[in-house]
Protein backbone atom coordinates (compact mmCIF):
# COMPACT_ATOMS: atom_id res chain seq x y z
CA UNK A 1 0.20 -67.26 3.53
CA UNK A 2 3.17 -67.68 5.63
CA UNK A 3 4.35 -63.95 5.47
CA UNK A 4 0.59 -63.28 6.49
CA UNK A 5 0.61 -65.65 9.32
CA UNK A 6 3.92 -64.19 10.13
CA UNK A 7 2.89 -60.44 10.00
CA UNK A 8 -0.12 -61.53 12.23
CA UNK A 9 1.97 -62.87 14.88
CA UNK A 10 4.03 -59.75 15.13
CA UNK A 11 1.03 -57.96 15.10
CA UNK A 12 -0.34 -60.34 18.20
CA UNK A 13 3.43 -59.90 19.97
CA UNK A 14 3.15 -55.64 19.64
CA UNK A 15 -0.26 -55.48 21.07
CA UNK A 16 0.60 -57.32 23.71
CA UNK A 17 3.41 -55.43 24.33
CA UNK A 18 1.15 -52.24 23.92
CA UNK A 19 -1.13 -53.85 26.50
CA UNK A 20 1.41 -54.79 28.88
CA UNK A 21 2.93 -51.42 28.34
CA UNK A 22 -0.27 -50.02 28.96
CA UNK A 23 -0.82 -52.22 31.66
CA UNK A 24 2.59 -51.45 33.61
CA UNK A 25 2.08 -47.92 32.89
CA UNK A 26 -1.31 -48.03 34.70
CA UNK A 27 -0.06 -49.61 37.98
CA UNK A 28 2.75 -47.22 38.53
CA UNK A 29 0.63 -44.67 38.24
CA UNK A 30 -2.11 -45.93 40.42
CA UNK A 31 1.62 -46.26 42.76
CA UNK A 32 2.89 -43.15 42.63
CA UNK A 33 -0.72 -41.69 43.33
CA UNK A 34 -1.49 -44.07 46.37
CA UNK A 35 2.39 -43.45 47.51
CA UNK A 36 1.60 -39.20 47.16
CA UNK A 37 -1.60 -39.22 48.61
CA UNK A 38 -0.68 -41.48 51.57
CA UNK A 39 2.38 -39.05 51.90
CA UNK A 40 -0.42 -35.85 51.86
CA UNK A 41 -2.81 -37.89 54.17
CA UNK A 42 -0.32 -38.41 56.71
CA UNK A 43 1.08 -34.72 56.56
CA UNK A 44 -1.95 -33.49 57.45
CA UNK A 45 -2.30 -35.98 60.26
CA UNK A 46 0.98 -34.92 61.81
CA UNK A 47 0.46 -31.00 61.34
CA UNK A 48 -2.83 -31.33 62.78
CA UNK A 49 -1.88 -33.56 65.85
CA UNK A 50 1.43 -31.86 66.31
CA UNK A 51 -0.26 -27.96 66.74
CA UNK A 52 -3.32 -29.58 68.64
CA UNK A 53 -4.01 -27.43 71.57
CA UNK A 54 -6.43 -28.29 74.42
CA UNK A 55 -8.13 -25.68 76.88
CA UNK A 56 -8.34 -26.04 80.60
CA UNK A 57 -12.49 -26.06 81.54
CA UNK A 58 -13.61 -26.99 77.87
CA UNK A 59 -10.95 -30.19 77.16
CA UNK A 60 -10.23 -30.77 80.60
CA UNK A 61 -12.35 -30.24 83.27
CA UNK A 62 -11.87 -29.95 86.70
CA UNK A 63 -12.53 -33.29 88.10
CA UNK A 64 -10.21 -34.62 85.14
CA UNK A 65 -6.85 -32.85 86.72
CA UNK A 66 -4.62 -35.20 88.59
CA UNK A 67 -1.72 -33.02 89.50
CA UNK A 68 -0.09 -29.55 88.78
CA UNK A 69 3.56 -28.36 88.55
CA UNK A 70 4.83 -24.85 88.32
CA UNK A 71 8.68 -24.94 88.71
CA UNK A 72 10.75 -21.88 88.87
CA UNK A 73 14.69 -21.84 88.61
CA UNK A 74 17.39 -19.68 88.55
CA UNK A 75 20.80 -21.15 87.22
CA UNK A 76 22.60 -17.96 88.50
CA UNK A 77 24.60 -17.42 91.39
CA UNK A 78 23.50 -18.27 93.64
CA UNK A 79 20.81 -21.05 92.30
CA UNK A 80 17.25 -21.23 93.60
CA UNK A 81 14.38 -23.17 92.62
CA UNK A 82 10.97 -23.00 94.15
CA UNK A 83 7.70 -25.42 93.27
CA UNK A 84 4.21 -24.98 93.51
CA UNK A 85 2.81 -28.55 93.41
CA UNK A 86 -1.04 -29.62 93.29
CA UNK A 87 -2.36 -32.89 93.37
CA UNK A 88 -4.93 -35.19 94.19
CA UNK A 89 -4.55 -37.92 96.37
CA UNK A 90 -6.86 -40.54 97.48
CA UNK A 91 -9.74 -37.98 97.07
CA UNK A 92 -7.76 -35.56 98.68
CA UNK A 93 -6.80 -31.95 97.40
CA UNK A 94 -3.05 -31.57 98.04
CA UNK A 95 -0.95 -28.21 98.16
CA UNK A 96 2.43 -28.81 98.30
CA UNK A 97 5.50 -25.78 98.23
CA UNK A 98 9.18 -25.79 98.52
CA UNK A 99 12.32 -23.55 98.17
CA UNK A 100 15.61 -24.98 97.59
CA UNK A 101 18.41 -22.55 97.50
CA UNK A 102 22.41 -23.16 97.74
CA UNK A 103 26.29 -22.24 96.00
CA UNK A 104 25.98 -24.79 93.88
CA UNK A 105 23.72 -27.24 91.42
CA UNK A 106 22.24 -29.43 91.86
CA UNK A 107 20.08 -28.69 94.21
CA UNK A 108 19.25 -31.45 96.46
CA UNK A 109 16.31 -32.31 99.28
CA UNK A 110 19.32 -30.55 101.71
CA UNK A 111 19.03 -27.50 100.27
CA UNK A 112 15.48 -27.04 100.97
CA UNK A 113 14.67 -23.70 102.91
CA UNK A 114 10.81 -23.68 102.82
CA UNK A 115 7.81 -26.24 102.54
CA UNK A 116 4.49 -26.38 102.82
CA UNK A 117 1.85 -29.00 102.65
CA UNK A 118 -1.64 -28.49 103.19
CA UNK A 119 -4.74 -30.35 102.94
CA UNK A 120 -7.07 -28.12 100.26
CA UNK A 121 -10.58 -27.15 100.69
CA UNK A 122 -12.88 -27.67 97.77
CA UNK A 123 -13.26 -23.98 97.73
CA UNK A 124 -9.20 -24.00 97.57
CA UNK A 125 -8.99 -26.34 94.96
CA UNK A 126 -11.89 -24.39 92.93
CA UNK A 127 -9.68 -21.03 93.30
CA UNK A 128 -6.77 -23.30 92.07
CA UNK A 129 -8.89 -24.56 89.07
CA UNK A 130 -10.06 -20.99 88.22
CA UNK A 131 -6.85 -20.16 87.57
CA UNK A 132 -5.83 -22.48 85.49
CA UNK A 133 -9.37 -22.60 83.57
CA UNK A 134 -8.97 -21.34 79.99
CA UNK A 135 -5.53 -21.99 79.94
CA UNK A 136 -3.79 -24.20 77.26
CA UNK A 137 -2.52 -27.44 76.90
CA UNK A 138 0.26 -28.19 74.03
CA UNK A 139 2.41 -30.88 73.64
CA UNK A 140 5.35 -31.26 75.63
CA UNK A 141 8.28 -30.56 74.62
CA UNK A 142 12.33 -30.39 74.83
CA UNK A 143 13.00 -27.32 77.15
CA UNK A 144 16.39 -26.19 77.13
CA UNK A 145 17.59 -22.83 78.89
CA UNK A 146 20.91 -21.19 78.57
CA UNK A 147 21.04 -19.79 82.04
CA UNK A 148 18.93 -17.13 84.15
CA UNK A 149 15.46 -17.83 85.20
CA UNK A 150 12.95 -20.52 83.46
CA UNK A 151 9.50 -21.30 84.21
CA UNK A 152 8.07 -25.23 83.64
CA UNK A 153 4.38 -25.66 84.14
CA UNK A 154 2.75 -29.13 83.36
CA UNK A 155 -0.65 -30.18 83.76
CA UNK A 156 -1.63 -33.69 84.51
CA UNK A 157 -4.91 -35.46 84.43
CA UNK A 158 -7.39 -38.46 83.75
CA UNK A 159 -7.02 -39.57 80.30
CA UNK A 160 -3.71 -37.79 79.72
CA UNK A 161 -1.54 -40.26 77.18
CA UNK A 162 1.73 -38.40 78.24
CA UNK A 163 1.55 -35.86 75.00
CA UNK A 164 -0.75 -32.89 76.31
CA UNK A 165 0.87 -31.55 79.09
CA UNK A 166 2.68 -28.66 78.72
CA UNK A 167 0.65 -25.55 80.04
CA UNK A 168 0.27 -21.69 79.48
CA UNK A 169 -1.87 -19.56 82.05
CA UNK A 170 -4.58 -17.64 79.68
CA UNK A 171 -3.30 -14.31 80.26
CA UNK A 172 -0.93 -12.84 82.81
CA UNK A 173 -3.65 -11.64 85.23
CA UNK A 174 -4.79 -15.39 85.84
CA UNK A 175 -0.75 -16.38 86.57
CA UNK A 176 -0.59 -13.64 88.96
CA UNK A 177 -3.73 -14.52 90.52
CA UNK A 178 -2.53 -18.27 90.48
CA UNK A 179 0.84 -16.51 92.69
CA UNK A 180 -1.31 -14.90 94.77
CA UNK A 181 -3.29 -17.96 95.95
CA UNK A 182 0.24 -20.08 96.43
CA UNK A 183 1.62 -17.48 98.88
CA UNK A 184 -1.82 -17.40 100.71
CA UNK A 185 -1.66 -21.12 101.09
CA UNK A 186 1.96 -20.85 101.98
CA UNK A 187 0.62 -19.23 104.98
CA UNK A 188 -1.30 -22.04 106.45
């Protein structure tokens, strides 16, 4: 009788250790699978919000845009830099232009050979937005040049969190356009 009650306790003791096994085993799995799918989950978060790409006129309309840079530089000698700049400003449609060239960087408000400011139509600002309309909008970005000439463009407007702003004309016929209408408003 004692050898039975005995063999029945060791019995009791290994299936709890079975079940506590079993148990154990259970949870780190349920773990590892949370820990892997959260890991997947949030991939696919970053891949998708990291190659998200907005369009000009569908994304961002025209009364959405707040302000425009196109920057142009030249780090050879001797340096230039020239800026188309449109904005909007107390319900106002702004052009703004300026050259800076010199011997040296940087180049500062002294070295400024050419500006213009104008006050824009809507009909101006429209021909400014049709340029820009089915162009793209990716996420900014580190930009750094080893010398020669670089282009920046960023896009600004309502709603803009600081992420979408980096922009690419839709073709080359729309940035050459866009060029076209700055030097027609640089003769104001």
């Amino acid at each position: 009788m004692l050898l039975s009650l005995k063999l029945k306790n060791k019995a009791k003791n290994v299936l709890i250790c079975i079940v506590f096994k079993n148990k154990f085993k259970a949870i780190m799995i349920c773990a590892i699978t949370t820990f892997i799918l959260v890991g997947i989950v949030l991939s696919l978060i970053f891949c998708i919000e990291g190659n998200r790409k907005m369009i000009v006129g569908k994304d961002v309309k025209i009364a959405d845009i707040t302000e425009f840079y196109y920057t142009s530089s030249s780090s050879s000698y001797p340096p230039s830099f020239y800026r188309y700049h449109f904005s909007v400003d107390d319900e106002k449609y702004i052009y703004h232009y300026e050259k800076r060239e010199g011997k040296a960087w940087p180049l500062s408000e002294e070295h400024i050979t050419d500006s213009v400011t104008v006050e824009l139509s809507s009909e101006d600002w429209r021909a400014f937005f049709d340029c820009l309309n089915g162009g793209i909008l990716t996420k900014r970005s580190e930009n750094i040049n080893s010398g020669g000439e670089s282009k920046d463009l960023f896009l600004y407007w309502k709603g803009d969190r600081s992420k979408y702003q980096e922009f690419s004309f839709e073709s080359y016929e729309k940035e050459k356009a866009f060029e076209e209408l700055c030097n027609s408003l640089n003769d104001y």
